[in-house]
Protein backbone atom coordinates (compact mmCIF):
# COMPACT_ATOMS: atom_id res chain seq x y z
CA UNK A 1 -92.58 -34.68 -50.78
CA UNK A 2 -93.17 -38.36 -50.91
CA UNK A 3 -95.56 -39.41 -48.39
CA UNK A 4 -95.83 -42.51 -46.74
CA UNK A 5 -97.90 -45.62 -48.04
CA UNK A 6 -98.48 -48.58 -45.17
CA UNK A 7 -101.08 -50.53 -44.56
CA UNK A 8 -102.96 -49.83 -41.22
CA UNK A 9 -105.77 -50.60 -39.06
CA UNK A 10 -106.84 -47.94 -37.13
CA UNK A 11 -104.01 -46.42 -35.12
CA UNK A 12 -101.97 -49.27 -35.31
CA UNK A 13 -98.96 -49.50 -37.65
CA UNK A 14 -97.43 -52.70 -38.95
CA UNK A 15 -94.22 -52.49 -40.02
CA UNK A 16 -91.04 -54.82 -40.09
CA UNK A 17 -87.93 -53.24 -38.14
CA UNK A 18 -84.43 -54.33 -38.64
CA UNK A 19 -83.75 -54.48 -35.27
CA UNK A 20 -86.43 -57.05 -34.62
CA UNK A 21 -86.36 -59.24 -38.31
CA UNK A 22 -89.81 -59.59 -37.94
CA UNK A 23 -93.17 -57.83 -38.49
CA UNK A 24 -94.99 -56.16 -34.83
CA UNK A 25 -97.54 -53.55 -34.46
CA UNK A 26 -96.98 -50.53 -33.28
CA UNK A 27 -99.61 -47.43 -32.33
CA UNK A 28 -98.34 -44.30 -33.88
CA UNK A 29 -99.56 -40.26 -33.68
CA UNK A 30 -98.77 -37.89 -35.42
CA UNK A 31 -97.02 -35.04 -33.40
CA UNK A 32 -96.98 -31.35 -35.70
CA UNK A 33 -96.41 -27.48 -36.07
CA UNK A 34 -98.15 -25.51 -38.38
CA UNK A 35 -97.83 -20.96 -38.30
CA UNK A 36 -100.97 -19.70 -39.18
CA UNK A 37 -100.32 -16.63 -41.19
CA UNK A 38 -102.22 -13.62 -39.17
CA UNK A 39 -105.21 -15.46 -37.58
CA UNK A 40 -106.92 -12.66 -36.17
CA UNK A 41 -110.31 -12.40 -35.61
CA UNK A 42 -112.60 -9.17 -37.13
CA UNK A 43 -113.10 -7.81 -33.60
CA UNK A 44 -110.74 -4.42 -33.09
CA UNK A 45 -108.93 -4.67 -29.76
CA UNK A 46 -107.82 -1.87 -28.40
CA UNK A 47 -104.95 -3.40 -26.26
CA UNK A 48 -103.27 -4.57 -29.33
CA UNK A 49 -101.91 -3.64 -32.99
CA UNK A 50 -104.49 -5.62 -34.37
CA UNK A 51 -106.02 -2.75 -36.38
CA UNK A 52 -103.26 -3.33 -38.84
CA UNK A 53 -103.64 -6.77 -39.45
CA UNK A 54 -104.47 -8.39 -43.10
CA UNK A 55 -108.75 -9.10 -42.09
CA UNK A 56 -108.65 -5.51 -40.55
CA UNK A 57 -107.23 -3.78 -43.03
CA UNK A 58 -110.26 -5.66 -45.36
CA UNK A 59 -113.09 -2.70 -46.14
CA UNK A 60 -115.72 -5.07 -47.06
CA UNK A 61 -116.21 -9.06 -46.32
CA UNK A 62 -114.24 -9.37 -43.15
CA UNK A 63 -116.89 -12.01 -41.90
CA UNK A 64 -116.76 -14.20 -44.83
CA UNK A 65 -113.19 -13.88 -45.38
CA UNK A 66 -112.88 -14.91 -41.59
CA UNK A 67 -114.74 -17.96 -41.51
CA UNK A 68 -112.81 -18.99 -44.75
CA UNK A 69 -109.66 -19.13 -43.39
CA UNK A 70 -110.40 -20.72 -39.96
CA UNK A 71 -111.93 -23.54 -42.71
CA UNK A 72 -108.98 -23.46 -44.53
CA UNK A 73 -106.89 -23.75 -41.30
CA UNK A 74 -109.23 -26.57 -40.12
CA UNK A 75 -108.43 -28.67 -43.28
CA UNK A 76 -105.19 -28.26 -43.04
CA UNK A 77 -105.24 -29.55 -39.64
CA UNK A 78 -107.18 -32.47 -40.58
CA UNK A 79 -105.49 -33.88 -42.59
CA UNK A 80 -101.50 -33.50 -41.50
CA UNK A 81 -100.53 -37.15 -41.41
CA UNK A 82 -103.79 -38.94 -41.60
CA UNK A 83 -103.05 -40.75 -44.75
CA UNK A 84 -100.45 -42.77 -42.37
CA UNK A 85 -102.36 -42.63 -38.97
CA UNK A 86 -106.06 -42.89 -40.15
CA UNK A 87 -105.75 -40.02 -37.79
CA UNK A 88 -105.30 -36.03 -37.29
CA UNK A 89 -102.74 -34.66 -34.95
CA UNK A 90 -102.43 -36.07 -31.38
CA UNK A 91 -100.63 -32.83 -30.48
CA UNK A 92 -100.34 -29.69 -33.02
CA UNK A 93 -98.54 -26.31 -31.80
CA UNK A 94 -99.81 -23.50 -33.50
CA UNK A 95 -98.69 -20.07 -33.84
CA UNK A 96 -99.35 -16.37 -35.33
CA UNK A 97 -102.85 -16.68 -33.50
CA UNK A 98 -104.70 -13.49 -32.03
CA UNK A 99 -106.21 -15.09 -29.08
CA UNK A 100 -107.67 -18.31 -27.81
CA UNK A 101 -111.17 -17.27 -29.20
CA UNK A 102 -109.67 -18.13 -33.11
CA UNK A 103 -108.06 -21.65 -31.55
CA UNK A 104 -111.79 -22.34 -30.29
CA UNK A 105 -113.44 -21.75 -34.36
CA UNK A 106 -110.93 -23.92 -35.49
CA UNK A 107 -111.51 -26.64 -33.01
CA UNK A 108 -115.20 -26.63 -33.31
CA UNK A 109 -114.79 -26.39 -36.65
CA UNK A 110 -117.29 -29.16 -38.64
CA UNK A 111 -114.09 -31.00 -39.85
CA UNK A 112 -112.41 -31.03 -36.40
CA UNK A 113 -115.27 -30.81 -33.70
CA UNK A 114 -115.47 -34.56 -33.57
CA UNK A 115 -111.91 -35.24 -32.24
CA UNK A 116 -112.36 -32.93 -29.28
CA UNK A 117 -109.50 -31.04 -29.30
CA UNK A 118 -108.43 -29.14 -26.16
CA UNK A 119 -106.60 -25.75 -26.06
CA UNK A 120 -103.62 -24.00 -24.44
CA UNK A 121 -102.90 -20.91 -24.92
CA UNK A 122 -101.66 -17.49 -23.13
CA UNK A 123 -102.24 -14.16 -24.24
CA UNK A 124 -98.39 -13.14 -24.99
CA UNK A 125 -96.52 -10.03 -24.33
CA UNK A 126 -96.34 -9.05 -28.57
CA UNK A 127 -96.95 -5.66 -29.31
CA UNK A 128 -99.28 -7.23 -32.20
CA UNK A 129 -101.40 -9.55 -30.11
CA UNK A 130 -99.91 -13.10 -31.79
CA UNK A 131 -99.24 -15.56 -29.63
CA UNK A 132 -98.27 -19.49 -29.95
CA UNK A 133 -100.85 -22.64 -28.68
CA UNK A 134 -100.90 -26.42 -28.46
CA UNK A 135 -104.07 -27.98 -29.73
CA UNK A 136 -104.53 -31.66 -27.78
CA UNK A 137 -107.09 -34.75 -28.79
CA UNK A 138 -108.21 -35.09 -25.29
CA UNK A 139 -108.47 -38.80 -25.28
CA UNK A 140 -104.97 -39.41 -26.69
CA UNK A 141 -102.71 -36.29 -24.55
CA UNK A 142 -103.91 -35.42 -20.99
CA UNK A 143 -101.34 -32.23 -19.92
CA UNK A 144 -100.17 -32.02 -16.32
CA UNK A 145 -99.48 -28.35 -16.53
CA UNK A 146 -97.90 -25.68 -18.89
CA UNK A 147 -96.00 -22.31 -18.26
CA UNK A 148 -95.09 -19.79 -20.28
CA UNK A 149 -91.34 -18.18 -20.36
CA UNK A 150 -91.03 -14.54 -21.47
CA UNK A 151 -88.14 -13.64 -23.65
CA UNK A 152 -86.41 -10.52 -22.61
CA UNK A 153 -84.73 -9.09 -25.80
CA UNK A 154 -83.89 -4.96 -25.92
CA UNK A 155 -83.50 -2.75 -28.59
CA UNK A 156 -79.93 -1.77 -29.49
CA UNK A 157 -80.53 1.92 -29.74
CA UNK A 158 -82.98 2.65 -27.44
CA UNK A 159 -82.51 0.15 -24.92
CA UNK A 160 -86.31 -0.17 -24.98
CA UNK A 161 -87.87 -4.03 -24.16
CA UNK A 162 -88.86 -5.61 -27.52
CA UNK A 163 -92.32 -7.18 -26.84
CA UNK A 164 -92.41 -10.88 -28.54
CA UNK A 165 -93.79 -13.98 -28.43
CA UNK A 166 -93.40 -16.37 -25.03
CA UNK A 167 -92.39 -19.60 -25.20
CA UNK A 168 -94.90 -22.36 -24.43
CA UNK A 169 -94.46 -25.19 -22.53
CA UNK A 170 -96.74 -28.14 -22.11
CA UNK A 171 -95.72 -31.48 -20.54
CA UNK A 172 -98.69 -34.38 -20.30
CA UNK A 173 -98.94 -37.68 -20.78
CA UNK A 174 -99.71 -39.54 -24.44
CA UNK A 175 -101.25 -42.42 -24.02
CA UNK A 176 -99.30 -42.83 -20.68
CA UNK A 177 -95.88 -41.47 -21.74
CA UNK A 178 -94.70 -38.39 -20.27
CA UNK A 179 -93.66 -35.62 -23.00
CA UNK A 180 -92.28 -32.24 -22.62
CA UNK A 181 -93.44 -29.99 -25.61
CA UNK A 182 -92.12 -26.46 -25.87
CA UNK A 183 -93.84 -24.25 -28.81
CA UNK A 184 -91.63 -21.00 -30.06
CA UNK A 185 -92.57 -18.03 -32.93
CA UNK A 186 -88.59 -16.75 -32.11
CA UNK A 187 -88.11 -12.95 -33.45
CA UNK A 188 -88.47 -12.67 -37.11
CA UNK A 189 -85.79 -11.40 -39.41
CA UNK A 190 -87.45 -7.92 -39.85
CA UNK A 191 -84.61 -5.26 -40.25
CA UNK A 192 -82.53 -8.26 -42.02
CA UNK A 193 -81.01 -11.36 -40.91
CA UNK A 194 -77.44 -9.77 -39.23
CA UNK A 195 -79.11 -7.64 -37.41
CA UNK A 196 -82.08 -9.36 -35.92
CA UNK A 197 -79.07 -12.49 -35.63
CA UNK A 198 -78.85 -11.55 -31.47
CA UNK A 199 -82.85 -11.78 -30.83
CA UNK A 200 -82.68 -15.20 -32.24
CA UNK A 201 -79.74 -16.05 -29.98
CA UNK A 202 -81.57 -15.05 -27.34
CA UNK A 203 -84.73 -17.21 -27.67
CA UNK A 204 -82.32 -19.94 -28.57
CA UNK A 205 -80.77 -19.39 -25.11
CA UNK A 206 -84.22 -19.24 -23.12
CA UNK A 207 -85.02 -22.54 -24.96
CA UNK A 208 -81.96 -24.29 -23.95
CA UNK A 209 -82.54 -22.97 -20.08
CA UNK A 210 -86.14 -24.88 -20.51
CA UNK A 211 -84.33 -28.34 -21.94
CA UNK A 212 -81.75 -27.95 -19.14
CA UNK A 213 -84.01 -27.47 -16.60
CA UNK A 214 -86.16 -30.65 -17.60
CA UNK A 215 -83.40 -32.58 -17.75
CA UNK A 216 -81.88 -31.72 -14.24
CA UNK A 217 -85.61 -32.97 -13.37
CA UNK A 218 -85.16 -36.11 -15.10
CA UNK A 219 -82.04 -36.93 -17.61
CA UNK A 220 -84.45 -39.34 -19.32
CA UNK A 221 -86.91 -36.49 -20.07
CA UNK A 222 -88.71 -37.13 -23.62
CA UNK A 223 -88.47 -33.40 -25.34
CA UNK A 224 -89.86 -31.79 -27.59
CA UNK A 225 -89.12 -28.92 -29.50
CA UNK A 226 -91.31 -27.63 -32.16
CA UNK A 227 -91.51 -23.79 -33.90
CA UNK A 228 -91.00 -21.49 -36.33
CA UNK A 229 -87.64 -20.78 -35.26
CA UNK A 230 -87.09 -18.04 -38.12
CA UNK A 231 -83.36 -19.56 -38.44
CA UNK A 232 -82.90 -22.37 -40.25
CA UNK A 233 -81.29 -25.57 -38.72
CA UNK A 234 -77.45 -24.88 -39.99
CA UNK A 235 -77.92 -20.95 -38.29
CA UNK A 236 -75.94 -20.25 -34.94
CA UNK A 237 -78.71 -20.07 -32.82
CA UNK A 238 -79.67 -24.01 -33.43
CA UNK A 239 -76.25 -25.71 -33.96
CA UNK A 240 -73.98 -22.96 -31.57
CA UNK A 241 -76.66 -22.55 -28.99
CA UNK A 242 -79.02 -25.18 -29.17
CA UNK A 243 -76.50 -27.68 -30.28
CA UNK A 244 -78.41 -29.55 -32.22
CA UNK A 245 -77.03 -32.53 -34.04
CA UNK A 246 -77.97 -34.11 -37.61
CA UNK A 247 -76.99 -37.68 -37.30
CA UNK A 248 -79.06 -39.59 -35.01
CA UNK A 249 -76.23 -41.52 -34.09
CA UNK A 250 -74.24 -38.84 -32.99
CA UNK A 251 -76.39 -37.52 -30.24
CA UNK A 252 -75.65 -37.75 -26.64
CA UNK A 253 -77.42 -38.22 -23.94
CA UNK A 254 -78.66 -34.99 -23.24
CA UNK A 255 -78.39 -33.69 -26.68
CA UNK A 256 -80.85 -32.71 -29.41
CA UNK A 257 -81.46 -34.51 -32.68
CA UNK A 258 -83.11 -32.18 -35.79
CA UNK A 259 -84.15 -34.18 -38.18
CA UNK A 260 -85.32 -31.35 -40.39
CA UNK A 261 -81.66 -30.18 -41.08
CA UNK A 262 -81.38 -33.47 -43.57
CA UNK A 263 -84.12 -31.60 -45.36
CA UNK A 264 -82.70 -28.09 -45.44
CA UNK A 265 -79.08 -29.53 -47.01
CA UNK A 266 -81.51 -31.61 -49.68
CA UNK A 267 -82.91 -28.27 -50.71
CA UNK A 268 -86.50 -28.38 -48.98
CA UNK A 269 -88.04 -25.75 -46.83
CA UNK A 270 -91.36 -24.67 -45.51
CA UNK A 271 -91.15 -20.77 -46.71
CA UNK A 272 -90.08 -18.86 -49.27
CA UNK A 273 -88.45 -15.43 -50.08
CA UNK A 274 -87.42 -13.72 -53.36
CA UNK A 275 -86.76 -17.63 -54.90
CA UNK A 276 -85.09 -18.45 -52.00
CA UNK A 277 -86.40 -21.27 -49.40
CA UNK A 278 -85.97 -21.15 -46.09
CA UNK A 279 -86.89 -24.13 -43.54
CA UNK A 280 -87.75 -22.46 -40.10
CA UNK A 281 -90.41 -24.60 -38.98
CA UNK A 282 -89.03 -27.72 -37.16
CA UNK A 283 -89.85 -29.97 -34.59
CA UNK A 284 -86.48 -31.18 -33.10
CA UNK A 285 -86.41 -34.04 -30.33
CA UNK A 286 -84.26 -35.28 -27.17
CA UNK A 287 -82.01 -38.44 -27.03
CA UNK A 288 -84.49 -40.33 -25.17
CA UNK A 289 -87.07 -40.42 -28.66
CA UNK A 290 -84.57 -41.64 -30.24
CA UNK A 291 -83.66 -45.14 -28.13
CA UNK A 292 -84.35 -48.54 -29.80
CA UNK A 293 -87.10 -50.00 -26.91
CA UNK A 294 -89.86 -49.29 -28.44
CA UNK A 295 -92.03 -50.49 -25.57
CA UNK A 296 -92.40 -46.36 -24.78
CA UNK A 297 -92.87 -43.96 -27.77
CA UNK A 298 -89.84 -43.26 -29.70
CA UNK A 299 -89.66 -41.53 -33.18
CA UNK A 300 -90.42 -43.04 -36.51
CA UNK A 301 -90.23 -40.42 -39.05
CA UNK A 302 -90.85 -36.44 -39.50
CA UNK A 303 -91.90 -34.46 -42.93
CA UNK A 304 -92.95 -31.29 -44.12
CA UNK A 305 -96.41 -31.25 -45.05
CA UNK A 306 -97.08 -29.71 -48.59
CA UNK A 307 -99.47 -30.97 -50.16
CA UNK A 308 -100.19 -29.49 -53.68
CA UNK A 309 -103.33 -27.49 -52.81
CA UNK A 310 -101.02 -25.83 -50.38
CA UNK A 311 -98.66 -24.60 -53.34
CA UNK A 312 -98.91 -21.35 -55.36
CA UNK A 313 -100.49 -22.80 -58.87
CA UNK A 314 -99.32 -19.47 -61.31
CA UNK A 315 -98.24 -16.13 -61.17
CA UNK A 316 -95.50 -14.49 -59.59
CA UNK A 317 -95.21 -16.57 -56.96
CA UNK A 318 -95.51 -20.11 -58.32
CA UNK A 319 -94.19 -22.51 -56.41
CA UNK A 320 -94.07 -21.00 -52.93
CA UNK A 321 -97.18 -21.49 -50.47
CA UNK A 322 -99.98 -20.96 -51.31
CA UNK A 323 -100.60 -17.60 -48.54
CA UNK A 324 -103.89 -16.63 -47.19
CA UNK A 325 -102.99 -12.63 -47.26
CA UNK A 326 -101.67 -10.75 -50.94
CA UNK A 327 -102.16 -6.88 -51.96
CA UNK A 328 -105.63 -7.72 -53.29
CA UNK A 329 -106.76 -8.68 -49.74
CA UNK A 330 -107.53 -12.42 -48.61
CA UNK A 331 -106.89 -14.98 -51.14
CA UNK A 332 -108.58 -18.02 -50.59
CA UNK A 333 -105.09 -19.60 -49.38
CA UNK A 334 -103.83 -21.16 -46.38
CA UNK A 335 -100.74 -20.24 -45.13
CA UNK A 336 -96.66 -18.48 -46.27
CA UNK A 337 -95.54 -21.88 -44.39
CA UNK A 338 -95.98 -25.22 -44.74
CA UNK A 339 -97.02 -27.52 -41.83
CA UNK A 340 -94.38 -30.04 -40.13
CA UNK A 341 -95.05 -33.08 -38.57
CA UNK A 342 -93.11 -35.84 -36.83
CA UNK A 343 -94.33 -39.41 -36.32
CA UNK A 344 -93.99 -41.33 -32.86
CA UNK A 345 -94.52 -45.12 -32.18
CA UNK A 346 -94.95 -47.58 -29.52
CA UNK A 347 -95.24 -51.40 -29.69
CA UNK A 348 -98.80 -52.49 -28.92
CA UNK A 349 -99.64 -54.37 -26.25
């Protein structure tokens, strides 16, 4: 991907919008989502699945292996969008964590400590102990309160409750404007896409109960959607359910603008499957981020983050990302997704 080159001081952008015909500053942060891959700690708990996860499944090095990848994660971290905001993430949700201890390494992490990161997190109802978070710079995002909202999905046979992830929401103020961020892992395709199609419906359902209610609260509500949806953005459960719409200009006022679809139909995507991509992870926004007065933050621009050091170098899998986990044990990677991120501005004062 081709990333950004500006000039900037500090957090300040200077660029030269259309709109205007002239040259302002604006502040900008970097908003982003970035799955894990199985961040679990080394301790065994006996409440959850965890015993079969990739570091507990290690026989030797668990430690070592451990503290790489929470560096690895860390890095990441750092550096999604800093080359344009001088900055790391404002706001990053997170998910395929084991608990809030893991968020906590990678926040006091030596390449993260100084930003002082806050943490949300619940322990979720999955069967395998992975949950979603938000990680916050403290000084730039000050959260009014959060809530989780269980999704209630059943097996077909049985009848028997699935256990998944909840869905995460966080609304707070950045730098003064109030933002609504909801953070989803929706079911996964296990057992193949047709099949697994109706779980996916249904988180795409309890999402669009959150927006609603928001924006019964306040039809002006800024929104924010982020995830790894496991659809991608053309899939029923996004432009059926969700209703989410590709052209900017063609969304209402209460509807949802996905930027990320643009990338899907130009061939991009953040994971990969037997040489196929797929873009799941996607941070899609409300109407009121998209509006022209840019003396509240609106959106600039959004990306997927992949980096080359991110990207499988040789072998069978060349190309795809670079994955912390393989049949050998840990690998010195990161992640099987790359990071998104989405850009918001505001003229300065």
């Amino acid at each position: 991907m081709t990333f950004l080159k500006l000039g900037f001081i500090l957090l300040f952008l200077s660029i030269s919008l259309s709109s205007f015909g002239q040259k302002k500053k604006f502040k900008i942060h970097t908003l982003a989502f970035y799955n894990l891959e199985n961040l679990f700690d080394t301790i065994n708990d006996p409440l959850k699945f965890d015993e079969y996860s990739p570091i507990m499944e290690l026989k030797t090095n668990r430690a070592e292996a451990y503290k790489n990848k929470v560096n690895n994660m860390a890095r990441v971290i750092s550096e999604i969008g800093k080359d344009v905001t001088k900055n790391t993430p404002a706001v990053i949700g997170i998910c395929e964590v084991e608990n809030k201890s893991v968020l906590d390494d990678i926040t006091n992490n030596v390449l993260l400590i100084e930003k002082n990161y806050g943490i949300i997190h619940y322990d979720s109802p999955d069967s395998r102990g992975i949950d979603v978070g938000l990680l916050y710079q403290k000084n730039l995002f000050t959260p009014i309160n959060s809530s989780t909202y269980e999704l209630k999905i059943y097996d077909d046979e049985s009848k028997e409750r699935i256990t998944t992830r909840d869905q995460l929401l966080v609304s707070g103020n950045l730098d003064g404007d109030l933002i609504h961020i909801i953070v989803n892992h929706w079911p996964s395709r296990r057992g193949g896409e047709a099949r697994s199609k109706p779980k996916r419906i249904a988180a795409a359902k309890l999402n669009k109960r959150i927006v609603d209610s928001l924006q019964a609260d306040d039809p002006y509500a800024k929104v924010v959607i982020m995830g790894d949806l496991n659809d991608n953005p053309n899939d029923p459960s996004l432009k059926d359910v969700l209703k989410t719409i590709r052209k900017r200009k063609k969304v209402d006022s209460k509807g949802l603008y996905n930027p990320f679809e643009n990338y899907y139909r130009d061939g991009l995507g953040t994971t990969a499957y037997r040489d196929n991509w797929s873009l799941f992870d996607q941070i899609i926004i409300s109407k009121p981020l998209l509006n022209k007065d840019f003396s509240s933050y609106r959106y600039y621009k959004s990306g997927i983050f992949n980096r080359n050091y991110l990207i499988t170098s040789n072998g069978k899998y060349k190309g795809y990302p670079f994955r912390s986990w393989n049949d050998s044990g840990f690998s010195h990677g990161f992640s099987d997704h790359f990071p998104v991120y989405m850009y918001l501005i505001k003229e300065a004062e």
